[in-house]
Protein backbone atom coordinates (compact mmCIF):
# COMPACT_ATOMS: atom_id res chain seq x y z
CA UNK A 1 4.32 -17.90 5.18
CA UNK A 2 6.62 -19.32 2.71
CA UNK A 3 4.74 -17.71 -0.48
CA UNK A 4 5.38 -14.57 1.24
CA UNK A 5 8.83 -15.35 2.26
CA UNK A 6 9.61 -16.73 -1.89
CA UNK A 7 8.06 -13.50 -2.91
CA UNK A 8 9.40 -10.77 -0.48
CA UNK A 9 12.73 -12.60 0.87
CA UNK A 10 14.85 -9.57 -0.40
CA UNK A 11 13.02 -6.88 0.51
CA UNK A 12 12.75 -8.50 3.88
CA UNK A 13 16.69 -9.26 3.78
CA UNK A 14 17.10 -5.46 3.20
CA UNK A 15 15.27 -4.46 6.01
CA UNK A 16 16.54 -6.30 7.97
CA UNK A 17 20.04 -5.05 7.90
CA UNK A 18 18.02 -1.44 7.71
CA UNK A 19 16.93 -2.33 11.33
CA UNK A 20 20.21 -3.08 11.93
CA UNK A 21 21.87 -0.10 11.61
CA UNK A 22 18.78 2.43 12.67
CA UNK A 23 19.16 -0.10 16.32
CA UNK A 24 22.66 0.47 16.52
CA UNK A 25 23.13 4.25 15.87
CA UNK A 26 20.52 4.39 18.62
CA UNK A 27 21.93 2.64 21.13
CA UNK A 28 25.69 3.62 20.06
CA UNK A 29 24.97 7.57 20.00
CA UNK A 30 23.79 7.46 23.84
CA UNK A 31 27.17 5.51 24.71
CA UNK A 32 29.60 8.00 22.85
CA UNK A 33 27.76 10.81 24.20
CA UNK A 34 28.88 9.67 27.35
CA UNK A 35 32.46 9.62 26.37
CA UNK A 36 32.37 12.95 24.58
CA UNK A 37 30.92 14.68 27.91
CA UNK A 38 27.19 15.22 26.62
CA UNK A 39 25.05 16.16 29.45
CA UNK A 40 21.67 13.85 30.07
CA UNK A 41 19.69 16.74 28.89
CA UNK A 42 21.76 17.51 25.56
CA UNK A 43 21.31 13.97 24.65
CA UNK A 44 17.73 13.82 25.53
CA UNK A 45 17.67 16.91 23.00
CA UNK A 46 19.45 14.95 20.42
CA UNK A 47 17.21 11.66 20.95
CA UNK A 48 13.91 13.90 20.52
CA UNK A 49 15.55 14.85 17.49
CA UNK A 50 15.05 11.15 15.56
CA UNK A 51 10.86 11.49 16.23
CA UNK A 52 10.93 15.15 15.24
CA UNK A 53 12.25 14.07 11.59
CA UNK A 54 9.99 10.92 11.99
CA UNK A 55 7.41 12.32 12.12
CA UNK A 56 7.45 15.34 9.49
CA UNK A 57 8.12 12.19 7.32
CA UNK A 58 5.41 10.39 7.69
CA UNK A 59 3.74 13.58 5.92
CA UNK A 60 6.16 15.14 3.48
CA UNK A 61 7.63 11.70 2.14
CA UNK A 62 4.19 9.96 0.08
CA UNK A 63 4.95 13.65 -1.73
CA UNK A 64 8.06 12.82 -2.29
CA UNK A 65 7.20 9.68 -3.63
CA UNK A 66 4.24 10.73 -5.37
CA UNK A 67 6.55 13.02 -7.04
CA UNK A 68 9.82 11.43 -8.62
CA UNK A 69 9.39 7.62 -7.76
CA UNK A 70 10.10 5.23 -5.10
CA UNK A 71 13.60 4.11 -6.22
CA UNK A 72 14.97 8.12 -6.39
CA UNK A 73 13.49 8.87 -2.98
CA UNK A 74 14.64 5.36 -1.56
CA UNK A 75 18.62 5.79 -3.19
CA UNK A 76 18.41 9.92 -2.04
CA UNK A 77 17.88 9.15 1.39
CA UNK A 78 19.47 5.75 1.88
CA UNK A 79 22.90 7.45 0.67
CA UNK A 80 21.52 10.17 3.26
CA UNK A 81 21.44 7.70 6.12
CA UNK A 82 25.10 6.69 5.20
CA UNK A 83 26.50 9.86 4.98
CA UNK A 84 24.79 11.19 8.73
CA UNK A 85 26.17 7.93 10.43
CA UNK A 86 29.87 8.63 8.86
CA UNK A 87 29.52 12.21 10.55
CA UNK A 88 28.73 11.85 13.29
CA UNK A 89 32.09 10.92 14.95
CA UNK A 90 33.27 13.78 12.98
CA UNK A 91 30.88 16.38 14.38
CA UNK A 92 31.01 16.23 18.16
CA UNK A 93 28.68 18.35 19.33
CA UNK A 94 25.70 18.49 20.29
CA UNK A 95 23.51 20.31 18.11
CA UNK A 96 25.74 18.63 15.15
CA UNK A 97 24.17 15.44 16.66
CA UNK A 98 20.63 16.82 17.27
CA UNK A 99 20.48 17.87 13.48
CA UNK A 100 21.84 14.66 12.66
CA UNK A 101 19.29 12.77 14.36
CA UNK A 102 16.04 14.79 12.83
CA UNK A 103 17.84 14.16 9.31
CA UNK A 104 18.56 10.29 10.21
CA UNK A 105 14.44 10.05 11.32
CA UNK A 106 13.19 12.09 8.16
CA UNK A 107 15.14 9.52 6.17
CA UNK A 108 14.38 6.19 8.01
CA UNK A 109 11.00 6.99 8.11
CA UNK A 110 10.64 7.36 4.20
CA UNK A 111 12.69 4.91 3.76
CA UNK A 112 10.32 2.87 5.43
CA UNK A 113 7.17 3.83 3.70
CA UNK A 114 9.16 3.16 0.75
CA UNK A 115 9.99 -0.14 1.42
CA UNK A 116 6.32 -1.31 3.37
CA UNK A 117 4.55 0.29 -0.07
CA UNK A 118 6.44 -2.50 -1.81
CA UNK A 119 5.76 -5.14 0.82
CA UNK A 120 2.01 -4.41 0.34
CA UNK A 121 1.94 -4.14 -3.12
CA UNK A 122 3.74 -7.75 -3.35
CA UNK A 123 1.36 -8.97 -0.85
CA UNK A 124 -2.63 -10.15 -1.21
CA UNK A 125 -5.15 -10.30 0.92
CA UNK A 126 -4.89 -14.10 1.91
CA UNK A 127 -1.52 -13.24 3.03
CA UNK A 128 -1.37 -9.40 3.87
CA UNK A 129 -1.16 -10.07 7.28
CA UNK A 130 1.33 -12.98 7.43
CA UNK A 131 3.80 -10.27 5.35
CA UNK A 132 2.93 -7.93 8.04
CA UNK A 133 4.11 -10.51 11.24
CA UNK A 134 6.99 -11.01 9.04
CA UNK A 135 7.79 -7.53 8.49
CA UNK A 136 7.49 -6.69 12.36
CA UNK A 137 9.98 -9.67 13.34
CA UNK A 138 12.71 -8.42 11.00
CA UNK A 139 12.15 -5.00 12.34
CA UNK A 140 12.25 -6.52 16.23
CA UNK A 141 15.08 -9.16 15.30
CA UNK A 142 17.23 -6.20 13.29
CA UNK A 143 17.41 -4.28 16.74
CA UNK A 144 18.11 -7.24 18.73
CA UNK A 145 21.14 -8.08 16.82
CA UNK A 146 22.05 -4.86 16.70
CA UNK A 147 22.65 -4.97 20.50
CA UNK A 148 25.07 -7.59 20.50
CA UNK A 149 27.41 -6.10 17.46
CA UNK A 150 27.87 -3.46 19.60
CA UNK A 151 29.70 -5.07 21.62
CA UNK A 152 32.77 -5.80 19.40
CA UNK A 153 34.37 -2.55 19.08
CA UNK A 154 35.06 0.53 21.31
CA UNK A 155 32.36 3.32 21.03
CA UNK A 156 35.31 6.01 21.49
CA UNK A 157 36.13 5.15 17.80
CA UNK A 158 35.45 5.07 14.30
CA UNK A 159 34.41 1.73 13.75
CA UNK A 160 31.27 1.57 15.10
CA UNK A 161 29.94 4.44 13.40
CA UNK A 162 31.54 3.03 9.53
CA UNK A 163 29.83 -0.46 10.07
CA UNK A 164 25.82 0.87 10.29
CA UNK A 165 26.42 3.05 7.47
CA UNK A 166 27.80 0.06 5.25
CA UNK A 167 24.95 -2.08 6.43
CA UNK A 168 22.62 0.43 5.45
CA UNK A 169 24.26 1.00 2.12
CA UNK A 170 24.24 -3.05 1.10
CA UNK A 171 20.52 -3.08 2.64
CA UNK A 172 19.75 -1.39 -0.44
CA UNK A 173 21.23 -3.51 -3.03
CA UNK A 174 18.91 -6.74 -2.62
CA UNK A 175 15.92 -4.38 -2.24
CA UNK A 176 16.82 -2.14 -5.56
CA UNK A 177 17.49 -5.43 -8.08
CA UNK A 178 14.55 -7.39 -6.58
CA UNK A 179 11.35 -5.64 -6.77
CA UNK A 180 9.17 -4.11 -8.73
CA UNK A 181 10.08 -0.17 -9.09
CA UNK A 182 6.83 1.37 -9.13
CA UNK A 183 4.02 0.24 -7.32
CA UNK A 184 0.77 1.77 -6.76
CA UNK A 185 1.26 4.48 -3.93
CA UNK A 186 -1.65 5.89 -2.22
CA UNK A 187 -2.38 7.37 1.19
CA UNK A 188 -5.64 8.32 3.45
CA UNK A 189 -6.39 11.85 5.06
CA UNK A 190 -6.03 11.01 8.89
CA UNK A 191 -9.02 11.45 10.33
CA UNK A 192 -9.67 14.17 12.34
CA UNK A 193 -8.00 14.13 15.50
CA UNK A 194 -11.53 15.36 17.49
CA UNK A 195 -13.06 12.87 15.70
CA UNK A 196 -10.46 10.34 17.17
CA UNK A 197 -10.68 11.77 20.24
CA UNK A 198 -14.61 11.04 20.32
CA UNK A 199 -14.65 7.71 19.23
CA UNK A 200 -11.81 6.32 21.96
CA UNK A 201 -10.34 8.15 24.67
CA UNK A 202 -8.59 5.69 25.75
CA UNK A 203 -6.30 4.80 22.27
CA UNK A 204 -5.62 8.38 21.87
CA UNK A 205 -4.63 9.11 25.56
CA UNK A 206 -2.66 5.49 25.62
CA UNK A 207 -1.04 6.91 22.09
CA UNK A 208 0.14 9.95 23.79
CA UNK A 209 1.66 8.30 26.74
CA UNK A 210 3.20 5.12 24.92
CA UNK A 211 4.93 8.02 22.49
CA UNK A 212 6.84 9.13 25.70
CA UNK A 213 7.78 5.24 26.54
CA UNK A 214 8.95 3.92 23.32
CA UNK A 215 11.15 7.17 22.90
CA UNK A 216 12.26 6.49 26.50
CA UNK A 217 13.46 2.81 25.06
CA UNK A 218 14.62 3.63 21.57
CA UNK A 219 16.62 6.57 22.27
CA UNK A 220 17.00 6.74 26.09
CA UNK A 221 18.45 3.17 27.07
CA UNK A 222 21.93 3.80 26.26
CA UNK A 223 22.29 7.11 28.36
CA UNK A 224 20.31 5.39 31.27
CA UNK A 225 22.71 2.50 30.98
CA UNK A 226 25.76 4.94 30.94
CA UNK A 227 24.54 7.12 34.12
CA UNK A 228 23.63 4.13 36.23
CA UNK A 229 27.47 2.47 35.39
CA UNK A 230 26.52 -0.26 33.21
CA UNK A 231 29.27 -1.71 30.73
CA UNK A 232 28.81 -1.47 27.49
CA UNK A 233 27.59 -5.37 27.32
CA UNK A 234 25.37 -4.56 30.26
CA UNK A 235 23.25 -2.29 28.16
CA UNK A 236 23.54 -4.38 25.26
CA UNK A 237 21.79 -7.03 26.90
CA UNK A 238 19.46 -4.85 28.44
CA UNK A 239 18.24 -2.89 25.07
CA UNK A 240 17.78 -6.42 23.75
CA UNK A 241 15.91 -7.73 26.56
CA UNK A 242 13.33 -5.03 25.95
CA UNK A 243 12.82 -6.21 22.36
CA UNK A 244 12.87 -9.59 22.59
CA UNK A 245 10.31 -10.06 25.18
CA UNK A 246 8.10 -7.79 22.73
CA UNK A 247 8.72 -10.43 19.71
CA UNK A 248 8.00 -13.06 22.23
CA UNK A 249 4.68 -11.79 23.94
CA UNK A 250 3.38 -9.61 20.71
CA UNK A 251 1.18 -12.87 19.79
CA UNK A 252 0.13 -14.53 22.52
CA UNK A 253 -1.32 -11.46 24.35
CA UNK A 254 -2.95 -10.46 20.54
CA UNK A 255 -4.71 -13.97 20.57
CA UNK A 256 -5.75 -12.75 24.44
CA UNK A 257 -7.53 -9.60 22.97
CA UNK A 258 -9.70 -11.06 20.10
CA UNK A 259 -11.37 -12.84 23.04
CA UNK A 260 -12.09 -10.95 26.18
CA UNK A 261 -12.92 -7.20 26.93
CA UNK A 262 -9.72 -5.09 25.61
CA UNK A 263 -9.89 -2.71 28.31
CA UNK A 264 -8.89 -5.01 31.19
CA UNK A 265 -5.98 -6.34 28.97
CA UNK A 266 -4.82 -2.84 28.55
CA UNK A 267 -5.08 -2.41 32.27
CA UNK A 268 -3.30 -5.15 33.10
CA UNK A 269 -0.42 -4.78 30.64
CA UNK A 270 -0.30 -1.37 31.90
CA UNK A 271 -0.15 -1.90 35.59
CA UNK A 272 2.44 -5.12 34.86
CA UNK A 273 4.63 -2.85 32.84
CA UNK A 274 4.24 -0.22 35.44
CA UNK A 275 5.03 -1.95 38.16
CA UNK A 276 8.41 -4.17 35.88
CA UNK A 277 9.59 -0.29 35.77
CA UNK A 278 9.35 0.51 39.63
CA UNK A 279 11.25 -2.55 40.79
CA UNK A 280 14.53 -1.10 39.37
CA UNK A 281 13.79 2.19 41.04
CA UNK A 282 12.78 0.22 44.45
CA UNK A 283 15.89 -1.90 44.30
CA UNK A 284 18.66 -0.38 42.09
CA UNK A 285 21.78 -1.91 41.40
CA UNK A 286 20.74 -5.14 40.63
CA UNK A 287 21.66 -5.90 36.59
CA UNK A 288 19.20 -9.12 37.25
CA UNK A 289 16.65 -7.10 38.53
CA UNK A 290 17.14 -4.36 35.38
CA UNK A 291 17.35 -7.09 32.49
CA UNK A 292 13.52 -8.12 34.21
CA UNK A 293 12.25 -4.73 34.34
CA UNK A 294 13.50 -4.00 30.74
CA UNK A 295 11.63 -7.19 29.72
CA UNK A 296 8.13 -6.43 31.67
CA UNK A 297 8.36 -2.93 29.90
CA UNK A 298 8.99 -3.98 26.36
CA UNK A 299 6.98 -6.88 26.37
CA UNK A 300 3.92 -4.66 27.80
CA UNK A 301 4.31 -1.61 25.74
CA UNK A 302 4.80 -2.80 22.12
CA UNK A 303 1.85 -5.21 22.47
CA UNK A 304 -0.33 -2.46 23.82
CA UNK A 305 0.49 -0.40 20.52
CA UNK A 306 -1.30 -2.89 18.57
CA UNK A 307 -3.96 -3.52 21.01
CA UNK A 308 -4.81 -0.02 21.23
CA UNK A 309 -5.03 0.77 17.39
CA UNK A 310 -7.07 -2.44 17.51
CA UNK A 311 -9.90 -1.28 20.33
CA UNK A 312 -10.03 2.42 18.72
CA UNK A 313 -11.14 0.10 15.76
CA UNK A 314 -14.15 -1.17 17.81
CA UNK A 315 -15.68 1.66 18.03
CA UNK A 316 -14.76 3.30 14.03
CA UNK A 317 -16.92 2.22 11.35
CA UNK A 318 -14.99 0.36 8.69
CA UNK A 319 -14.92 3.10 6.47
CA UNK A 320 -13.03 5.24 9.07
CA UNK A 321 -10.34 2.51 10.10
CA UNK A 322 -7.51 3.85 7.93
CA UNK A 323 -7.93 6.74 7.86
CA UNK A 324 -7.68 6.74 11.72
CA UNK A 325 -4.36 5.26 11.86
CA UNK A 326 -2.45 8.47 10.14
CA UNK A 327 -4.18 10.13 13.50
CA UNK A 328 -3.15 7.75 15.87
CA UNK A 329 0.18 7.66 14.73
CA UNK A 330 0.67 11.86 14.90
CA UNK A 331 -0.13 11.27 18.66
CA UNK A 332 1.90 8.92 19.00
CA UNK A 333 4.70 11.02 17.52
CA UNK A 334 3.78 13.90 19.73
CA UNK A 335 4.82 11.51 22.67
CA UNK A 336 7.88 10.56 21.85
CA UNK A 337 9.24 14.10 20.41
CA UNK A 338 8.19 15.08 24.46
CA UNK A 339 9.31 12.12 25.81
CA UNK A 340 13.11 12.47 25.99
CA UNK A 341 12.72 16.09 26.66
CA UNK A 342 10.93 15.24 30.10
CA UNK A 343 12.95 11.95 31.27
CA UNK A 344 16.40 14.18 30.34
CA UNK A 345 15.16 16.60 32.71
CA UNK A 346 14.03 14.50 35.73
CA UNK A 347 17.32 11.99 34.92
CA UNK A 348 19.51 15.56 35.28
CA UNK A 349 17.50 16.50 38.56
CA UNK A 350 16.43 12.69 40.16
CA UNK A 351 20.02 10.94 38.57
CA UNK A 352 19.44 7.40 36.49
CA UNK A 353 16.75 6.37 38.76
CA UNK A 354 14.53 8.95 36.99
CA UNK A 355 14.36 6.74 33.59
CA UNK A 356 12.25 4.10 35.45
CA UNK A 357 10.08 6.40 36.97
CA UNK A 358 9.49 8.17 34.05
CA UNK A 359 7.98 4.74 32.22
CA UNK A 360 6.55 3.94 35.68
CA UNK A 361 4.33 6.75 35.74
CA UNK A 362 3.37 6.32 31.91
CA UNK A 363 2.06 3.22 32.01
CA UNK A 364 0.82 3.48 35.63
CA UNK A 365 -1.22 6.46 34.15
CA UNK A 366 -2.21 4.77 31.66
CA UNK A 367 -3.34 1.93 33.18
CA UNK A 368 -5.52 4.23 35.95
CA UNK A 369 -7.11 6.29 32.49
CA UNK A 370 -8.30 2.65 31.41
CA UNK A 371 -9.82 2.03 35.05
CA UNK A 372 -11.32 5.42 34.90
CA UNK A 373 -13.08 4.54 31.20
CA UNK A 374 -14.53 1.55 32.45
CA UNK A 375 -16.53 3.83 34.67
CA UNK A 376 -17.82 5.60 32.29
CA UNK A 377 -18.48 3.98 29.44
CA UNK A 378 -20.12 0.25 29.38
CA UNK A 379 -18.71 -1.75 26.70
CA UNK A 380 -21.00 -1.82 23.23
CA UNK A 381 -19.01 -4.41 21.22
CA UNK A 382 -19.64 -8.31 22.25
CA UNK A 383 -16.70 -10.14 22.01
CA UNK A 384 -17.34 -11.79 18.84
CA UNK A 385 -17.60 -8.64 16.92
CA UNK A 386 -14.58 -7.27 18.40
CA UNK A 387 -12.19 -6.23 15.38
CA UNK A 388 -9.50 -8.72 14.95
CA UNK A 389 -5.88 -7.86 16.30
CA UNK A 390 -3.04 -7.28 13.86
CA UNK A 391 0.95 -7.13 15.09
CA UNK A 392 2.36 -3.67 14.38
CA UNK A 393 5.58 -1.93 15.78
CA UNK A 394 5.89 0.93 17.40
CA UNK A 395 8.00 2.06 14.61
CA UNK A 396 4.94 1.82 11.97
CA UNK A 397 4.76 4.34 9.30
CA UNK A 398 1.47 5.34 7.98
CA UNK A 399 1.84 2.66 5.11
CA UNK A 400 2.31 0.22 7.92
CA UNK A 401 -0.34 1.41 9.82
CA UNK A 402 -2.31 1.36 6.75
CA UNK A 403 -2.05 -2.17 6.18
CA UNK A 404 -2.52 -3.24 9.66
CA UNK A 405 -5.89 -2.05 9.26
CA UNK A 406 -6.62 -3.59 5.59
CA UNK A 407 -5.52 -6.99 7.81
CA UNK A 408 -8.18 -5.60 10.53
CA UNK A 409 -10.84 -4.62 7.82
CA UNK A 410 -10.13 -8.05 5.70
CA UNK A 411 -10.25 -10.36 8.95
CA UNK A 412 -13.82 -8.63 10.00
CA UNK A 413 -15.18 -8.84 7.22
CA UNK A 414 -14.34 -12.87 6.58
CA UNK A 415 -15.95 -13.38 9.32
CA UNK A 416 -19.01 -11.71 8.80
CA UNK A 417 -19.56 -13.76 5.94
CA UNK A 418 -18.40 -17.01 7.73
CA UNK A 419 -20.06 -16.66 11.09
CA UNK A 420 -19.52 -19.64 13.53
């Protein structure tokens, strides 16, 4: 951990103030929207927006990249990201905000692949996955801090909006005079999403759904928090209570799945998160009762990201394993651009109540789709060949993805050459 830290600190540094402005334009855009009128269904519009330009990232940037360099397209849309965040409280409406929000997600997300090409290309395979775990806490603790920055000014003004877009701006200084400029850049057809489909159900229906619940917490919090009547320190606390108990549980319930059957882990993270979802709907109005429900969904859902990626790879020859994570993410992706489109709609019709039915019925279906598989399909895979777990994020690029599974592919194949 500290070779990686010696050799990656700055790149690391960077993105860590990265995370910190992407988790505070989040949460901050749902507040002001609030104050500039915005109805629940405009900003669900305008949240969908961030995963729409996320996604058609993840497949136009390695161009990009492959084309003029990583340092051009990691200046051109850094000084993008500053620019958008500067407008916004300029440009108050809402398709202003919905076009800012595809541009801000096209740019994060090759920002991203930008910066996690570097991070593997500094890395090796003894410690490709400890630079991973790294990478995902900076991402997880970036947000978290976010939270509580928000706190210090007034979302009807200026400030708020000036200090992510500085952040991201100095995020790119340590980065840019640190590492190397040009590393080797390379990335895998996704495999066919029938092919997917074949090979495990249950990942690429779980995929789908957790799309719709991650959107729900990255870009819905805020404007659940400002329907139900929660301060602004309220929803603070509760956006980083969903993160934190996802740093917190991401290893422990890994170390869980490299030794029992994945599916009734997945059902039982499912029905948990589920059920952390309905209690706020059952009993609303309790800010106790909210900061627990926030916690049972995010530390539920982000694990299961990882632990489904990590079960489709039981059943995917080696030679398939990254290539199947460009497909897995795309479903993901399709999830989340639906997500906010749906929960806007039942919060307009069902009030703030609908944002924790919306998750409950996710991962409630999600956990009844696992039951279902069990009955039809007898596990193959013995627990000591199951493919070992790797921590990802829910906000993995395909780079990240990508390296997940060279940690997945390395760690299987270690120990089938050092059996017990």
């Amino acid at each position: 951990m500290i070779q990686v830290l010696g050799s990656s600190w700055a790149l690391l540094l960077g993105m860590f103030m990265l995370m910190i402005g992407n988790g505070l334009q989040g949460t901050l855009l749902g507040l002001r929207g609030d104050v500039e009128g915005f109805s629940t269904f405009a900003m669900s519009v305008v949240m969908s927006g961030y995963f729409v330009g996320f996604l058609f990232a993840s497949r136009i940037a390695p161009g990009m990249i492959r084309r003029v360099g990583h340092v051009r397209v990691f200046a051109a849309l850094g000084s993008t990201i500053s620019a958008v965040l500067i407008l916004y409280p300029t440009l108050t409406e809402p398709w202003a905000w919905t076009l800012g929000r595809v541009i801000i997600g096209f740019c994060f997300c090759g920002v991203y692949i930008t910066a996690e090409s570097w991070l593997n290309d500094a890395a090796d395979n003894q410690n490709r996955g400890k630079a991973l775990s790294l990478y995902m806490i900076v991402q997880m603790a970036g947000i978290i801090l976010a939270q509580y920055i928000l706190v210090l000014g007034d979302v009807s003004g200026f400030v708020l909006f000036i200090v992510p877009s500085v952040l991201v701006s100095l995020a790119f200084a340590p980065i840019l005079l640190s590492v190397r400029p040009s590393p080797a850049f390379a990335t895998t057809k996704p495999l066919p999403i029938r092919r997917l489909i074949a090979a495990s159900p249950l990942a690429c229906v779980g995929m789908f759904l957790l799309g719709g619940v991650f959107a729900a917490q990255f870009g819905m919090s805020a404007v659940y928090g400002t329907r139900a009547g929660l301060s602004v320190g309220q929803i603070s606390l509760m956006v980083s209570a969903t993160y934190s108990a996802a740093l917190v549980l991401q290893y422990p319930i890994g170390w869980v799945s490299d030794r029992m059957d994945r599916r009734v882990l997945i059902l039982g993270l499912s029905i948990t998160g589920g059920l952390g979802a309905l209690m706020s709907f059952i009993f609303p109005g309790q800010f106790w009762l909210i900061l627990v429900s926030a916690a049972a969904v995010g530390g539920t859902s982000n694990p299961l990201y990882a632990l489904l990626i990590a079960y489709a790879n039981d059943y995917l020859d080696r030679s398939d394993m990254a290539a199947a994570s460009g497909g897995l993410l795309f479903i993901n992706g399709m999830g989340a651009i639906a997500g906010p489109l749906i929960l806007g709609w039942m919060m307009d019709n069902t009030g703030a109540s609908g944002f924790w039915v919306f998750i409950a019925v996710l991962m409630l279906g999600l956990g009844g789709y696992a039951a279902w598989r069990m009955t039809r399909r007898r596990t193959t895979t013995a627990v000591a060949d199951l493919v070992r777990y790797a921590p990802i994020s829910a906000a993995a690029t395909p780079v990240a993805a990508s390296v997940a599974q060279e940690v997945y592919m390395e760690a299987d194949a270690k120990d089938a050459t050092n059996p017990a």
